[in-house]
Protein backbone atom coordinates (compact mmCIF):
# COMPACT_ATOMS: atom_id res chain seq x y z
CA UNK A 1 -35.56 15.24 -17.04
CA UNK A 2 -38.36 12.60 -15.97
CA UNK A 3 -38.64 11.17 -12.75
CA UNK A 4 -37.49 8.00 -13.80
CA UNK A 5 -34.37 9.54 -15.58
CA UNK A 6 -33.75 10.97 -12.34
CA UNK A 7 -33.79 7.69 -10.25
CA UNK A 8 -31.75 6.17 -12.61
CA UNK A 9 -28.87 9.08 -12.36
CA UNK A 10 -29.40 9.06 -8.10
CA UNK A 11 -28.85 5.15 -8.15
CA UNK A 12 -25.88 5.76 -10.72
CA UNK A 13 -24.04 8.50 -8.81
CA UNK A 14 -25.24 7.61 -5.13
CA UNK A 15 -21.76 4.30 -6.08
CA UNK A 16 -18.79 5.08 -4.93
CA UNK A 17 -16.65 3.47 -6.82
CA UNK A 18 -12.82 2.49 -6.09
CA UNK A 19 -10.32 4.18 -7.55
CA UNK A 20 -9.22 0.87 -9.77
CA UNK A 21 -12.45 0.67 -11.06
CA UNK A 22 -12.74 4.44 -12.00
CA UNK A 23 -9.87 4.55 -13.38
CA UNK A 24 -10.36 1.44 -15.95
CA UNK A 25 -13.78 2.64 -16.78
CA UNK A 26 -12.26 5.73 -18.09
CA UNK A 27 -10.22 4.00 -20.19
CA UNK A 28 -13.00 1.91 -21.13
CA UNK A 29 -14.55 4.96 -22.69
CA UNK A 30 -11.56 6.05 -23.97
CA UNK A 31 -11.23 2.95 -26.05
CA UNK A 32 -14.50 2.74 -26.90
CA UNK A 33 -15.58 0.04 -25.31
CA UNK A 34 -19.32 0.82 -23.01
CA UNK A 35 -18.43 -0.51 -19.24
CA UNK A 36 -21.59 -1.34 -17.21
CA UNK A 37 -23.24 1.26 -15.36
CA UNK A 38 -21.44 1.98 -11.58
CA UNK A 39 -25.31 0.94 -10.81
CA UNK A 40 -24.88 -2.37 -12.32
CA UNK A 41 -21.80 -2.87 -10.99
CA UNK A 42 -22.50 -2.35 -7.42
CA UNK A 43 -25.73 -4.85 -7.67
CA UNK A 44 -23.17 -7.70 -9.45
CA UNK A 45 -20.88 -7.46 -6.61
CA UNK A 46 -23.89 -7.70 -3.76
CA UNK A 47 -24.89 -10.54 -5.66
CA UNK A 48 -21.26 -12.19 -5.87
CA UNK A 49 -21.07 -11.49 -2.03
CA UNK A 50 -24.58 -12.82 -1.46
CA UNK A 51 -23.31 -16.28 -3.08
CA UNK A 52 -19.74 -16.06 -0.75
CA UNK A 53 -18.41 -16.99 -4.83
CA UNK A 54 -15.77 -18.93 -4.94
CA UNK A 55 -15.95 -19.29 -8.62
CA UNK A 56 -17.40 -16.33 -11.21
CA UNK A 57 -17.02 -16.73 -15.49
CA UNK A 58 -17.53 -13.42 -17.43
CA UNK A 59 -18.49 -13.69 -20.93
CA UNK A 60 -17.18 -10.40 -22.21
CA UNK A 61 -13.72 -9.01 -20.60
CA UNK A 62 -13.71 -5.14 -21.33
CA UNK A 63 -10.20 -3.83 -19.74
CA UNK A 64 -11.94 -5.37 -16.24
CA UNK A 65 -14.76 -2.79 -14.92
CA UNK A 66 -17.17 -5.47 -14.24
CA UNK A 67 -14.54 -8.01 -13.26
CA UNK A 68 -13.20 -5.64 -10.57
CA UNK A 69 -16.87 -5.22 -9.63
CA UNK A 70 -17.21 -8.75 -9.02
CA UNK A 71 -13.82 -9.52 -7.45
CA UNK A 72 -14.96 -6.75 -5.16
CA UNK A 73 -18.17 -9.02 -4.13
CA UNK A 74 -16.61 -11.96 -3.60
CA UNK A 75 -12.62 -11.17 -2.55
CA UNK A 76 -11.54 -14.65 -2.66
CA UNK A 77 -13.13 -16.22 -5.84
CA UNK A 78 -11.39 -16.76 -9.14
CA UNK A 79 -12.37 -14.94 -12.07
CA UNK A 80 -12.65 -16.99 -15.41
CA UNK A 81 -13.22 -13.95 -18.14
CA UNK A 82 -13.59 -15.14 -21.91
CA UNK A 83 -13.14 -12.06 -25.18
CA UNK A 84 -11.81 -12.50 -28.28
CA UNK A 85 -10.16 -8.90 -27.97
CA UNK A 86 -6.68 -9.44 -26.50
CA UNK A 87 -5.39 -5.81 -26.04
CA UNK A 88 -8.69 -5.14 -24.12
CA UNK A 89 -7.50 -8.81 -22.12
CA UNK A 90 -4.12 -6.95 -21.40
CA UNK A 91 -5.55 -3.60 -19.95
CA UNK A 92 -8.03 -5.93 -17.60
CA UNK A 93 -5.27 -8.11 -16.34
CA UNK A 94 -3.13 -5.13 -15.92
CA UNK A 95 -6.03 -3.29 -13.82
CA UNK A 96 -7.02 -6.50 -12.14
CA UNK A 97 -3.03 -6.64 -11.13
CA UNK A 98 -3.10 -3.18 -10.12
CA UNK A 99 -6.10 -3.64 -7.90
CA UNK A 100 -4.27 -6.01 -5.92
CA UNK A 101 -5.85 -9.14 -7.67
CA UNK A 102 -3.52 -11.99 -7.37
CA UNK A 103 -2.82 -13.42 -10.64
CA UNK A 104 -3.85 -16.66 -9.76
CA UNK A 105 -6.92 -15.62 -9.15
CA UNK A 106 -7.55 -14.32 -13.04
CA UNK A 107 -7.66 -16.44 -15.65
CA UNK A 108 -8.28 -14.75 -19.16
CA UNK A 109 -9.28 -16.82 -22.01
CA UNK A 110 -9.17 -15.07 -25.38
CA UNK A 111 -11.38 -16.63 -28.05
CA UNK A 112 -14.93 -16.33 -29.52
CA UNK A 113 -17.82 -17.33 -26.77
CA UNK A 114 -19.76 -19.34 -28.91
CA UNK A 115 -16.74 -21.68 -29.42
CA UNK A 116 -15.45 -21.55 -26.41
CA UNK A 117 -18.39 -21.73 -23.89
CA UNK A 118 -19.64 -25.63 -25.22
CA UNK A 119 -15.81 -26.81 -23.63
CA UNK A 120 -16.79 -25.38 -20.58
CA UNK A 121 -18.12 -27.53 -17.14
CA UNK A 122 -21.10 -27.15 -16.12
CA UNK A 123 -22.39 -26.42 -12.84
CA UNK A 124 -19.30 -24.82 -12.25
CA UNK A 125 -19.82 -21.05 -11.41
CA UNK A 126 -21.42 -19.27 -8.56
CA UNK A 127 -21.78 -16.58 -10.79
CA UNK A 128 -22.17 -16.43 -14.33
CA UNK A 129 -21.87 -12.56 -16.22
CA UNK A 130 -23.14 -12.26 -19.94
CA UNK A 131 -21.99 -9.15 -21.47
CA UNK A 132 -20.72 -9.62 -24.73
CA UNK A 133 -22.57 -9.91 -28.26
CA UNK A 134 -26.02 -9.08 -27.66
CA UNK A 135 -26.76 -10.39 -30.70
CA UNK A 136 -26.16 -13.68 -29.22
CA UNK A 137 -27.59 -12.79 -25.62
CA UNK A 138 -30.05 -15.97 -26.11
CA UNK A 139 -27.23 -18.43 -26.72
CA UNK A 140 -24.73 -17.07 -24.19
CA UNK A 141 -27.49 -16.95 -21.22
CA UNK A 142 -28.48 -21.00 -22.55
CA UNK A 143 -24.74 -21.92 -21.92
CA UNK A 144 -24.53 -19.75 -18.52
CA UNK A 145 -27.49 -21.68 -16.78
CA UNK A 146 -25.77 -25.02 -17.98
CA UNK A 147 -22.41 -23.78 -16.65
CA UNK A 148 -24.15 -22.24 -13.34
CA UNK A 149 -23.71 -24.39 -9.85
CA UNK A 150 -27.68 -24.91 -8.99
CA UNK A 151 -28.75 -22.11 -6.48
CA UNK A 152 -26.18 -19.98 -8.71
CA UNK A 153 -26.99 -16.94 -10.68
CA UNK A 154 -26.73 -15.76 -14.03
CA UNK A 155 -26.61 -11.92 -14.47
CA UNK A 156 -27.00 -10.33 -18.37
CA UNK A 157 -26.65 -6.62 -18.39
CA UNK A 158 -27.91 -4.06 -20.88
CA UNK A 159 -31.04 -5.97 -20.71
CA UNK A 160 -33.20 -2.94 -21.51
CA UNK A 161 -30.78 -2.27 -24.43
CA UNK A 162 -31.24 1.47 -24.04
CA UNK A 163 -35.31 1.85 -23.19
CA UNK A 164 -35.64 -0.02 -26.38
CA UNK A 165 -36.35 -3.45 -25.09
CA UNK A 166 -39.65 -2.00 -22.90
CA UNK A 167 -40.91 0.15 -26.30
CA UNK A 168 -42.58 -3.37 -28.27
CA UNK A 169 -42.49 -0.95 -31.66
CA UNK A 170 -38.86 -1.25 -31.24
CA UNK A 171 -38.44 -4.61 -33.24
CA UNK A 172 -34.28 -4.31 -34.15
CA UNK A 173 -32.34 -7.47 -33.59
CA UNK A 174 -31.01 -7.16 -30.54
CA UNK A 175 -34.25 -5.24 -28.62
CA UNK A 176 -36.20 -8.30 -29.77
CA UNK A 177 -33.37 -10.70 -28.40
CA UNK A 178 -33.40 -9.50 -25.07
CA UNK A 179 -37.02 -8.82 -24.90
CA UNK A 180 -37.93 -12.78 -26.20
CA UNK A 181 -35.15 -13.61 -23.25
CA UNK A 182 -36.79 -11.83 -21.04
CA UNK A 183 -40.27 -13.45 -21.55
CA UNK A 184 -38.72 -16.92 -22.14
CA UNK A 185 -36.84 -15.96 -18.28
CA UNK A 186 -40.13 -14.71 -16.88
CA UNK A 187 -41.98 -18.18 -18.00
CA UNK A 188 -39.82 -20.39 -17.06
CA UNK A 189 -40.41 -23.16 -13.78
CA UNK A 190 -36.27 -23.60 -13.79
CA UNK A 191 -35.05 -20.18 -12.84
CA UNK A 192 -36.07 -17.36 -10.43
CA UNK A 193 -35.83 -13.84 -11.88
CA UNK A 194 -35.77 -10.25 -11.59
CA UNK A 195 -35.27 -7.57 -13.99
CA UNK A 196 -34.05 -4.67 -12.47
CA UNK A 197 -33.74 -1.19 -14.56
CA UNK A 198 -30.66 0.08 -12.85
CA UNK A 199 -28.44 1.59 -15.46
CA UNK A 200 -29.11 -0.05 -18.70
CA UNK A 201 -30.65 -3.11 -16.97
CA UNK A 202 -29.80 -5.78 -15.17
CA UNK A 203 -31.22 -9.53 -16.00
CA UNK A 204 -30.74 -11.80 -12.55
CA UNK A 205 -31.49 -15.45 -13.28
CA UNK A 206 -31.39 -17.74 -10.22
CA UNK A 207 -30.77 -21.27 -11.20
CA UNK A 208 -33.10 -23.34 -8.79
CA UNK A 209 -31.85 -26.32 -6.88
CA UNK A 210 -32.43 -29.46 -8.74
């Protein structure tokens, strides 16, 4: 194992996680479904806390691993998740219940991202997480800086899209999407960002202050 592989395995198991957030991201993997890195999860909710969030949108429910993460930020925001998967909807409300979430604080909206993101407000969220699709990373990241509050923050995991994005012969769809997101990020006079390669990779993308 490389020195970097190491790193990334230290900052992985160095989380403690919660027991409600262990125990949905085993039954993420049991259903198949890739949760975001304990890693990942533990930077999102710095970030939520960093931004005192009152209001967070997730494009991509799971059965609630990186919702939980969030929540766990930011204890007193409302989560606005978006999947077209209902069962997976179920098992997160059920884990955000069983975390002690109040369910006024969730609100699930099952339906495709694409159509439901352009009926959205903008400058809205405090926090905006992309993790759904990655073919359509570039679209979903477009309608997250419209629906971010300015000074808010837009995070897109899996933005190395495993080591591939970094390797420029790697040229599939979705290793070119996030690496001409990336580059279209890094050049831009609107934003602020980091990439940091915790876990799979973690996109930050500060909307400046108008």
């Amino acid at each position: 194992m490389s020195d970097k592989d190491l790193n990334w395995k230290y900052v992985d198991d160095i989380v403690g996680e919660p027991e409600s957030i262990a125990k949905a991201r085993q039954q993420s993997l049991e259903l198949g479904i890739e949760p975001i890195s304990p890693a990942i999860g533990a930077q999102a909710a710095v970030i939520a806390a960093a931004h005192s969030a009152s209001a967070i949108v997730e494009i991509g429910t799971g059965v609630g691993v990186s919702g939980l993460w969030l929540l766990r930020g930011a204890p007193d925001a409302t989560l606005t998740s978006i999947d077209s998967e209902v069962d997976h909807q179920q098992h997160a409300r059920t884990n955000l219940l069983d975390a002690g979430i109040a369910a006024n604080r969730i609100r699930l909206i099952a339906g495709r991202a694409g159509e439901v993101l352009p009926r959205m407000n903008e400058n809205s969220y405090d926090v905006v997480f992309v993790d759904a699709d990655p073919q359509s990373v570039i679209e979903y990241v477009e309608h997250g800086l419209r629906l971010a509050k300015p000074g808010g923050t837009v995070l897109v995991p899996h933005a190395l899209w495993r080591g591939r994005v970094a390797d420029p012969a790697q040229r599939d769809e979705v290793a070119s999407g996030f690496r001409s997101l990336i580059t279209e990020i890094s050049g831009s006079s609107a934003v602020l960002s980091a990439l940091s390669p915790a876990g799979d990779g973690l996109l930050q993308i500060s909307k400046l202050l108008s």
